[in-house]
N, C-alpha and C. Protein backbone atom coordinates (compact mmCIF):
# COMPACT_ATOMS: atom_id res chain seq x y z
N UNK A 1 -33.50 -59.47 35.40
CA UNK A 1 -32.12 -59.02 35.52
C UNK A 1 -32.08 -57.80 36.43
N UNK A 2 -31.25 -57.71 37.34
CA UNK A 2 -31.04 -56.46 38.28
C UNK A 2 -29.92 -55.56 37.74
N UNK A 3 -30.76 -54.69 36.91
CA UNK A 3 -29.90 -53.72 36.11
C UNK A 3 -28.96 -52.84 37.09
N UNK A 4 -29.63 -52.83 38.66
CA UNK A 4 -29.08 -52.01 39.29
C UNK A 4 -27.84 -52.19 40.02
N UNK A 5 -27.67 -53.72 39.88
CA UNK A 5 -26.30 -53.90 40.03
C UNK A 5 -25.19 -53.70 39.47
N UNK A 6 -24.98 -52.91 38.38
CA UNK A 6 -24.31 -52.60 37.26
C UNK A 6 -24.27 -51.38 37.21
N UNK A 7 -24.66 -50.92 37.44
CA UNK A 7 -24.73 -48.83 37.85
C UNK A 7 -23.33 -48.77 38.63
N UNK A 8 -23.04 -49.09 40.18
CA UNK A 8 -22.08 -48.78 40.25
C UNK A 8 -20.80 -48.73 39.34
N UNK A 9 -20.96 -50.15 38.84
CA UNK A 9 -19.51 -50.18 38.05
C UNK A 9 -19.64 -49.36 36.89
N UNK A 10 -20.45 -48.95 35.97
CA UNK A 10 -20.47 -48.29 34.55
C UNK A 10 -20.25 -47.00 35.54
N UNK A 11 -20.74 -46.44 36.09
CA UNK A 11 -20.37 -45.33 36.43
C UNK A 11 -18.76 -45.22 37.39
N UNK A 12 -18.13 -45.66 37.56
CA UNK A 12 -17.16 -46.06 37.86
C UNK A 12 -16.02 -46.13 36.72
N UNK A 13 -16.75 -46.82 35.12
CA UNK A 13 -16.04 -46.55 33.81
C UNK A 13 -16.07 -45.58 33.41
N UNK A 14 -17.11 -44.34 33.95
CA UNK A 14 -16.60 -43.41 33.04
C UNK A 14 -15.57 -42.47 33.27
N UNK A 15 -15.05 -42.20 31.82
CA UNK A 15 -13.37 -41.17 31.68
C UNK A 15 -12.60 -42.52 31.80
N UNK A 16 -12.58 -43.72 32.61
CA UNK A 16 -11.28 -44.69 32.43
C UNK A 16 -10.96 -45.31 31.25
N UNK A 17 -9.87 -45.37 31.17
CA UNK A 17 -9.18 -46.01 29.96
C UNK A 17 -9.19 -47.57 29.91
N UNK A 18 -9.60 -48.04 28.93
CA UNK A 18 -9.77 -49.40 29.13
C UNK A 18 -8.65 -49.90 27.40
N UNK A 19 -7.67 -50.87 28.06
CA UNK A 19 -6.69 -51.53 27.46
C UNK A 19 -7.00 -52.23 26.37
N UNK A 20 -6.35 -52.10 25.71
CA UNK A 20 -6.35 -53.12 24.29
C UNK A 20 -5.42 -54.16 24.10
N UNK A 21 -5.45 -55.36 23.33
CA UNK A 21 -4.51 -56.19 22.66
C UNK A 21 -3.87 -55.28 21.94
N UNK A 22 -2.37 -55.77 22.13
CA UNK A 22 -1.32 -55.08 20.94
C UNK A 22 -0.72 -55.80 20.53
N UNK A 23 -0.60 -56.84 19.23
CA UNK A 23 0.53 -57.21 18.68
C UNK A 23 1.67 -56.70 17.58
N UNK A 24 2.85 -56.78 18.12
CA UNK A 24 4.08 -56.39 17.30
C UNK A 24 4.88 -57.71 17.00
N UNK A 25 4.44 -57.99 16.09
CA UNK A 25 4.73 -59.38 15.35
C UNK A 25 6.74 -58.87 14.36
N UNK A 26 7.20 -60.01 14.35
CA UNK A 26 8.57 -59.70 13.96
C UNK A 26 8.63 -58.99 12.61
N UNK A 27 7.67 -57.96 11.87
CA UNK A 27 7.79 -57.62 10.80
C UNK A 27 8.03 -55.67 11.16
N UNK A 28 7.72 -55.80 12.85
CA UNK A 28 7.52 -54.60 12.83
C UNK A 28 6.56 -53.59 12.86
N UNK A 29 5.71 -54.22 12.78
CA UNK A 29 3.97 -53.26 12.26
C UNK A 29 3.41 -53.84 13.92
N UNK A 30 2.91 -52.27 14.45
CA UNK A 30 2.32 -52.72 15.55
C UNK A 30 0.97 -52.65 14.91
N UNK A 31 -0.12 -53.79 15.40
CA UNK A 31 -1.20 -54.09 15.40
C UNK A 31 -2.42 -54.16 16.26
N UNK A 32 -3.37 -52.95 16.41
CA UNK A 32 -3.93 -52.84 18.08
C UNK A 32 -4.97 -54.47 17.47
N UNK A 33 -5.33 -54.83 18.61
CA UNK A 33 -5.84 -55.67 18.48
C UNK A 33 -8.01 -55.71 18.76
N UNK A 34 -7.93 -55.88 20.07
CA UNK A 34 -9.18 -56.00 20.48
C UNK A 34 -9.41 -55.40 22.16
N UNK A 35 -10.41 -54.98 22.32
CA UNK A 35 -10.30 -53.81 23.92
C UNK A 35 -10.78 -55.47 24.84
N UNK A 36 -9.77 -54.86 26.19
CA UNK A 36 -9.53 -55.80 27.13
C UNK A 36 -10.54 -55.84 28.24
N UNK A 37 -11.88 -56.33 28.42
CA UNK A 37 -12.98 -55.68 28.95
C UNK A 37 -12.68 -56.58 30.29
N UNK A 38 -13.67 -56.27 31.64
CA UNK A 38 -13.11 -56.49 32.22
C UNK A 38 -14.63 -57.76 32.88
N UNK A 39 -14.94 -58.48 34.05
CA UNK A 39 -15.84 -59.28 34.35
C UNK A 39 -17.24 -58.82 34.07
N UNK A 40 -17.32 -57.39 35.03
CA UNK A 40 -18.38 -57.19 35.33
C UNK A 40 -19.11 -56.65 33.87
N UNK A 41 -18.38 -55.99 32.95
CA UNK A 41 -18.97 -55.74 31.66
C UNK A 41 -19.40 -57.31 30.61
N UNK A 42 -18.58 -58.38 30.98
CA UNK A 42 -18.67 -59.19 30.16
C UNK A 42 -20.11 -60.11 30.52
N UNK A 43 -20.19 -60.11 31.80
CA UNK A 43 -21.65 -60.81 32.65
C UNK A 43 -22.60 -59.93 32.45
N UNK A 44 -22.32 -58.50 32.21
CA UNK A 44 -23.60 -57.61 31.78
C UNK A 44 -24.03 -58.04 30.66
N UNK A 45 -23.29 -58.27 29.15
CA UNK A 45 -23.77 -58.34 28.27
C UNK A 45 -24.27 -60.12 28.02
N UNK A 46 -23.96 -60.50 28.90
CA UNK A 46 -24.51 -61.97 28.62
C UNK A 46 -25.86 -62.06 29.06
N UNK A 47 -26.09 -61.48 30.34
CA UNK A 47 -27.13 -61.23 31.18
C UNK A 47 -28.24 -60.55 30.48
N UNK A 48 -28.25 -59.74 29.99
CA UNK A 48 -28.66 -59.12 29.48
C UNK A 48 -29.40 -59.14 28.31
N UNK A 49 -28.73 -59.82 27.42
CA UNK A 49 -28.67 -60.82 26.02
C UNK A 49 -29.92 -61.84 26.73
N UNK A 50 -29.67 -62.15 27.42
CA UNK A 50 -30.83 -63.17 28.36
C UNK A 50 -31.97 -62.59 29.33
N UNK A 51 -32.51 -61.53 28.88
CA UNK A 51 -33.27 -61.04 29.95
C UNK A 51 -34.13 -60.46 28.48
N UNK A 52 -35.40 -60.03 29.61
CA UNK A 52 -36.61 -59.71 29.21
C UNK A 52 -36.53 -58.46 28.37
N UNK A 53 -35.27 -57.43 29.01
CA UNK A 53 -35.16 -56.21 28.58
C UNK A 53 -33.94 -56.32 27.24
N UNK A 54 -33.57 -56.91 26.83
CA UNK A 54 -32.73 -57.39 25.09
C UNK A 54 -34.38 -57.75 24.22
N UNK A 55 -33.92 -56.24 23.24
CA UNK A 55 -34.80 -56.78 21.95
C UNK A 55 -33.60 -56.72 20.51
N UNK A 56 -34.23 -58.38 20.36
CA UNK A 56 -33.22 -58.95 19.26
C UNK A 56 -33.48 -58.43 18.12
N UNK A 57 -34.84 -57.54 17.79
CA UNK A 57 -35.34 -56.89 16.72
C UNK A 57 -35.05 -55.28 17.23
N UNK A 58 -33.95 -54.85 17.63
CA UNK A 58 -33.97 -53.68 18.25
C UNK A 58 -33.62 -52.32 16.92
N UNK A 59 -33.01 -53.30 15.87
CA UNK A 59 -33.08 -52.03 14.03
C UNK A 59 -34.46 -51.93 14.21
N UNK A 60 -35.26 -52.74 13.51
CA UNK A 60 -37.08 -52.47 13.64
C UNK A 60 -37.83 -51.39 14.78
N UNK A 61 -37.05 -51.75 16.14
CA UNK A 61 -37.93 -50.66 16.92
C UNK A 61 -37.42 -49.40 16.90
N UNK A 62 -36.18 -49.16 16.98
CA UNK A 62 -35.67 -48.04 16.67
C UNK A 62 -36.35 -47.29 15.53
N UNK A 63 -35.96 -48.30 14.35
CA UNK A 63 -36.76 -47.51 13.05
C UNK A 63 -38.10 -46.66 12.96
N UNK A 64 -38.82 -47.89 13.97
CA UNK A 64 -40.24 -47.40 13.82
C UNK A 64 -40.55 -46.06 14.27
N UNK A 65 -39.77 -46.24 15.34
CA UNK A 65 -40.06 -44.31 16.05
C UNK A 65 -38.68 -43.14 15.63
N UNK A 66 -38.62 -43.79 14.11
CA UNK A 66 -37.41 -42.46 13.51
C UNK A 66 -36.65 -42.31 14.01
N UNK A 67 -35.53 -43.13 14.25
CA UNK A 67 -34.30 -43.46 14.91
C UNK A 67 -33.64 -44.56 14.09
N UNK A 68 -32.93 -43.49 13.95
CA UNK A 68 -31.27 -44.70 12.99
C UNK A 68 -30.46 -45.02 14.01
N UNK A 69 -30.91 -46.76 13.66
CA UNK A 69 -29.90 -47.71 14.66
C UNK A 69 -28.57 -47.17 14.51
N UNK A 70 -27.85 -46.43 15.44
CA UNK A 70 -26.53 -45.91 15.19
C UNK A 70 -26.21 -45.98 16.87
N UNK A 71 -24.88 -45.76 17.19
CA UNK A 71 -24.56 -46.06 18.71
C UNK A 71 -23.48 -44.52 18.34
N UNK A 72 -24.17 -43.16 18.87
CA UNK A 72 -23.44 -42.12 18.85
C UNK A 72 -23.91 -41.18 19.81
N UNK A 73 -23.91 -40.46 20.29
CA UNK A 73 -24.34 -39.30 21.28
C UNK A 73 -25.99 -38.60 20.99
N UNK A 74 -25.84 -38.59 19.85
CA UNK A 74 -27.44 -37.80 19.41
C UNK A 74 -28.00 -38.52 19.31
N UNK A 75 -28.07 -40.68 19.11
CA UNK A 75 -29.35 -40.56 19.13
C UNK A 75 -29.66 -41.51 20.45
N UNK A 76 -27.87 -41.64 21.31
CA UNK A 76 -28.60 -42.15 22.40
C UNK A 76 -29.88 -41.13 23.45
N UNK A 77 -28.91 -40.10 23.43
CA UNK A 77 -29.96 -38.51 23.77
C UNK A 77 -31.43 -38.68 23.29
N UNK A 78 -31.16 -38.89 21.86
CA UNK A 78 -32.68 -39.04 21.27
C UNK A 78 -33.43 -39.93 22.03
N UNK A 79 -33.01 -41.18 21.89
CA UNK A 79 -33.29 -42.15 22.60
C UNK A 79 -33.99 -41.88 24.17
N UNK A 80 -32.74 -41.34 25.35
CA UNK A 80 -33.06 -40.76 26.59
C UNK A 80 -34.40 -39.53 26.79
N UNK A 81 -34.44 -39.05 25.85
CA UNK A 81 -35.68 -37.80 25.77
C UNK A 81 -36.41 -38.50 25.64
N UNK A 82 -37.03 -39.35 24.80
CA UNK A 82 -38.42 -40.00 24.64
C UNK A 82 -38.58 -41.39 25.66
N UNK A 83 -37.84 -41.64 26.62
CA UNK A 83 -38.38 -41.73 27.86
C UNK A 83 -39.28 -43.56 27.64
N UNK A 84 -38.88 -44.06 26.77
CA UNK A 84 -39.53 -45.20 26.76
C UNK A 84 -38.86 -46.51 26.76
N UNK A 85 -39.22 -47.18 27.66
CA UNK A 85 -38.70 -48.79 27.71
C UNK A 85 -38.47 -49.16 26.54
N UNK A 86 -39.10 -49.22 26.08
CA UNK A 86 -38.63 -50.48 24.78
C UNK A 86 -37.78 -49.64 23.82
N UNK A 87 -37.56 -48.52 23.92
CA UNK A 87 -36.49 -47.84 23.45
C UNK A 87 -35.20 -47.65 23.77
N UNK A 88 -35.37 -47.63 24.50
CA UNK A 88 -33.98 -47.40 25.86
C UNK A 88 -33.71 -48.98 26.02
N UNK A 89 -34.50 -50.22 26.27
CA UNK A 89 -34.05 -51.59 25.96
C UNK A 89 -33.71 -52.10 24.17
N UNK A 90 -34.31 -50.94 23.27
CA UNK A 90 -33.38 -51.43 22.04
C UNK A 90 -31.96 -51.04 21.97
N UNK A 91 -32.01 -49.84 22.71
CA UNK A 91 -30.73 -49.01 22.35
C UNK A 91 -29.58 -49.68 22.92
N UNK A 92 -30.07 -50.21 24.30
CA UNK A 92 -29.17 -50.94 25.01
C UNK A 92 -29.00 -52.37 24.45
N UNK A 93 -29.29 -52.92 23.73
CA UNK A 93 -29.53 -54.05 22.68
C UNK A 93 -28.75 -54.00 21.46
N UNK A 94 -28.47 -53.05 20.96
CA UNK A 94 -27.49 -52.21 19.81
C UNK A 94 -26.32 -52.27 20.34
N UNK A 95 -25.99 -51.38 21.69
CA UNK A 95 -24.79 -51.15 21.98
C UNK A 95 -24.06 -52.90 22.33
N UNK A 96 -24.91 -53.85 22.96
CA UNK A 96 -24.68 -54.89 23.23
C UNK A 96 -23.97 -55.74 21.78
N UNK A 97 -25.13 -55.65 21.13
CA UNK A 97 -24.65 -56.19 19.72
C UNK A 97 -23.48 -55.76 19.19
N UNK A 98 -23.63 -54.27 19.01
CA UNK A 98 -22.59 -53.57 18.13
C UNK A 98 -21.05 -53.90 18.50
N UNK A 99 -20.78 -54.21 19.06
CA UNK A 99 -19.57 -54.87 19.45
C UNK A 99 -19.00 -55.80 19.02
N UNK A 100 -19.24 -56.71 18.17
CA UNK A 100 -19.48 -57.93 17.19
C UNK A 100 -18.66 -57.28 15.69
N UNK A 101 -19.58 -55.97 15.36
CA UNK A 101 -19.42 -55.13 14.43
C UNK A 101 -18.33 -53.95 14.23
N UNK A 102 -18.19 -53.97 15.68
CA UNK A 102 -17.36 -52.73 15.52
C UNK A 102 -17.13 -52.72 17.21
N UNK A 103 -15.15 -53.11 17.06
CA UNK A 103 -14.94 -53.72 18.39
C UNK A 103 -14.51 -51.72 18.99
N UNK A 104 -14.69 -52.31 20.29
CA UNK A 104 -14.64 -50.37 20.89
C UNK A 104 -15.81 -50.62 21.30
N UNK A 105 -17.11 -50.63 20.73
CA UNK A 105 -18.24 -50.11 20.80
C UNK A 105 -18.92 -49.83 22.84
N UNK A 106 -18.16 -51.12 23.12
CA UNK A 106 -18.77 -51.11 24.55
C UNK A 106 -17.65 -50.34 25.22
N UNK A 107 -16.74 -50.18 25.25
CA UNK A 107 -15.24 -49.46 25.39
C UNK A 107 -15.97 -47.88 25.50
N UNK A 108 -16.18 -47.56 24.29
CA UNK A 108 -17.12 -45.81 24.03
C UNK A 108 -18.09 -45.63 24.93
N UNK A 109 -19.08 -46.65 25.38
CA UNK A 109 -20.23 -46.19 25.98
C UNK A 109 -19.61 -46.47 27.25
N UNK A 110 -18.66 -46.73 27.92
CA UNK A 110 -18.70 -47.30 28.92
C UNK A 110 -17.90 -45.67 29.39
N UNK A 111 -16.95 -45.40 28.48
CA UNK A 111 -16.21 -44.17 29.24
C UNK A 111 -16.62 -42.68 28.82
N UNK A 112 -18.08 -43.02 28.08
CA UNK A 112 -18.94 -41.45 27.59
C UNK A 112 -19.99 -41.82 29.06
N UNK A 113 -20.31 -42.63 29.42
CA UNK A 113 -21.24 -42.50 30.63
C UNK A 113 -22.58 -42.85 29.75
N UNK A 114 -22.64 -43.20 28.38
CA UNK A 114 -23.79 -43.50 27.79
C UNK A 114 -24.50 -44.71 28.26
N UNK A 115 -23.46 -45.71 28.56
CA UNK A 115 -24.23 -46.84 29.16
C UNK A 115 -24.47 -47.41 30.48
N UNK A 116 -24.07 -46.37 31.03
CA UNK A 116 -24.56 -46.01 32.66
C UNK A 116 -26.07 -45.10 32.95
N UNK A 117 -26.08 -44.02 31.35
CA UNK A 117 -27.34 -43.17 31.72
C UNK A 117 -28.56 -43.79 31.34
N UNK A 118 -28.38 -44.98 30.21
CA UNK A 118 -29.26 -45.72 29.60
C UNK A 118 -29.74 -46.67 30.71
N UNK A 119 -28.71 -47.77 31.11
CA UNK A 119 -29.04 -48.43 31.80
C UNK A 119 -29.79 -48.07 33.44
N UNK A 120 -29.19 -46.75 33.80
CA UNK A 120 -29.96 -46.31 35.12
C UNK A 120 -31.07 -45.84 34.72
N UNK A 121 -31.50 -45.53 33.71
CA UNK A 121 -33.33 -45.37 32.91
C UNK A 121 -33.99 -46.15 32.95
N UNK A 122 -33.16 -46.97 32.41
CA UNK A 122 -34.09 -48.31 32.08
C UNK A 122 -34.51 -49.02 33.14
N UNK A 123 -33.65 -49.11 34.02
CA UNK A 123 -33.47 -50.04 35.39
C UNK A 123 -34.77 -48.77 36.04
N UNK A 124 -35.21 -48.01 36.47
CA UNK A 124 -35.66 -46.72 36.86
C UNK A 124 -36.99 -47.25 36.02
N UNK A 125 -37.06 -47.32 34.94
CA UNK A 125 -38.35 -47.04 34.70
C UNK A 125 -39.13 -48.79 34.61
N UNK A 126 -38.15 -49.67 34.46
CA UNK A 126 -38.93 -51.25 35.11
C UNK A 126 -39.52 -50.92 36.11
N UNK A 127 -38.54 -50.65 37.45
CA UNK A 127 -39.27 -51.00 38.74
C UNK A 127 -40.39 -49.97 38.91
N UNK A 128 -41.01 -49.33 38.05
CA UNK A 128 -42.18 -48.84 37.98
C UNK A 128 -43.11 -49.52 37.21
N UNK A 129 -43.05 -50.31 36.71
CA UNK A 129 -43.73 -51.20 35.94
C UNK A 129 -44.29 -52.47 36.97
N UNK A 130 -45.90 -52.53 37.16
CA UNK A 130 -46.70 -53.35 38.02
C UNK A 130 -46.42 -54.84 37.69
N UNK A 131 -45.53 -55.47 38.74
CA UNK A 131 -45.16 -56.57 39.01
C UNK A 131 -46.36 -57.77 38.41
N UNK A 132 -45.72 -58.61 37.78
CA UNK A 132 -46.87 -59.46 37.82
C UNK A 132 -46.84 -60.76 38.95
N UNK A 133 -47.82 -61.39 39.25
CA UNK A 133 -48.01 -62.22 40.31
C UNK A 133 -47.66 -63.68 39.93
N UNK A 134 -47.02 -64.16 40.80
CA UNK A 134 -46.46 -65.56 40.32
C UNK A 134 -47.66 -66.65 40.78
C-alpha cells in the first residue's frame, strides 16, 4: 500500500469540518446521524484493512507494550514516541476499526492531524525497511 499517497489529503483534513447526516423526522427531534466521509478516506480504510501494515490483533499488540487500545491524544503520542512499526500499524488499525464502534472516530483523527502524523511515520519508517526480492 502507498501510504504516501494519502498524506496529502489527511493533511489537507486537518481543522476541516467534515458533515454529518441530519434527520428531522415529523416529530420534531433533530437526529445527527452519521459523519459524511469523503472518497479518498473511504479507499484508505479499505486499502489498508488489506495491506500488510493492518494488524487485526492490534488490542493484543498494543497491550503488550502497555498501551490501552484507546484512540485519544496521549496514547497516540505514546504510540508516536516509541517509534515502532507494528505499533504505529496497530494504532492505525484501531483508528480504522474504531469507527464501527464509535462513529466520529475517523472524523477526530482526521481534523486533530493524528492520522496524518501516524500515517506519515509509518509510511517513513516502511520505506526503510530492506525490500524483499521477488
Amino acid at each position: 500500500m502507498d501510504l504516501n499517497a494519502y498524506l496529502p489529503y489527511f493533511k489537507s483534513m486537518i481543522d476541516r469540518k467534515i458533515g454529518w447526516t441530519i434527520s428531522n423526522p415529523e416529530d420534531g427531534i433533530v437526529r445527527v446521524g452519521y459523519p459524511l466521509y469523503d472518497k479518498p478516506m473511504l479507499e484508505f480504510t479499505r486499502k489498508f484493512r488489506a495491506s500488510a501494515e493492518y494488524d487485526p490483533h492490534y488490542r493484543k499488540t498494543l497491550k503488550a507494550n502497555r498501551i490501552k487500545p484507546r484512540v485519544d491524544e496521549a496514547t497516540i503520542a505514546q504510540v508516536l514516541k516509541l517509534d515502532d512499526v507494528s505499533l504505529i500499524g496497530a494504532m492505525i488499525s484501531l483508528i480504522v476499526d474504531w469507527e464501527e464502534v464509535e462513529e466520529g472516530t475517523w472524523a477526530q483523527a482526521l481534523q486533530s492531524g493524528e492520522l496524518y502524523r501516524l500515517t506519515k511515520r509509518l509510511a517513513e519508517l516502511t520505506s526503510q525497511r530492506p525490500q524483499l526480492e521477488k
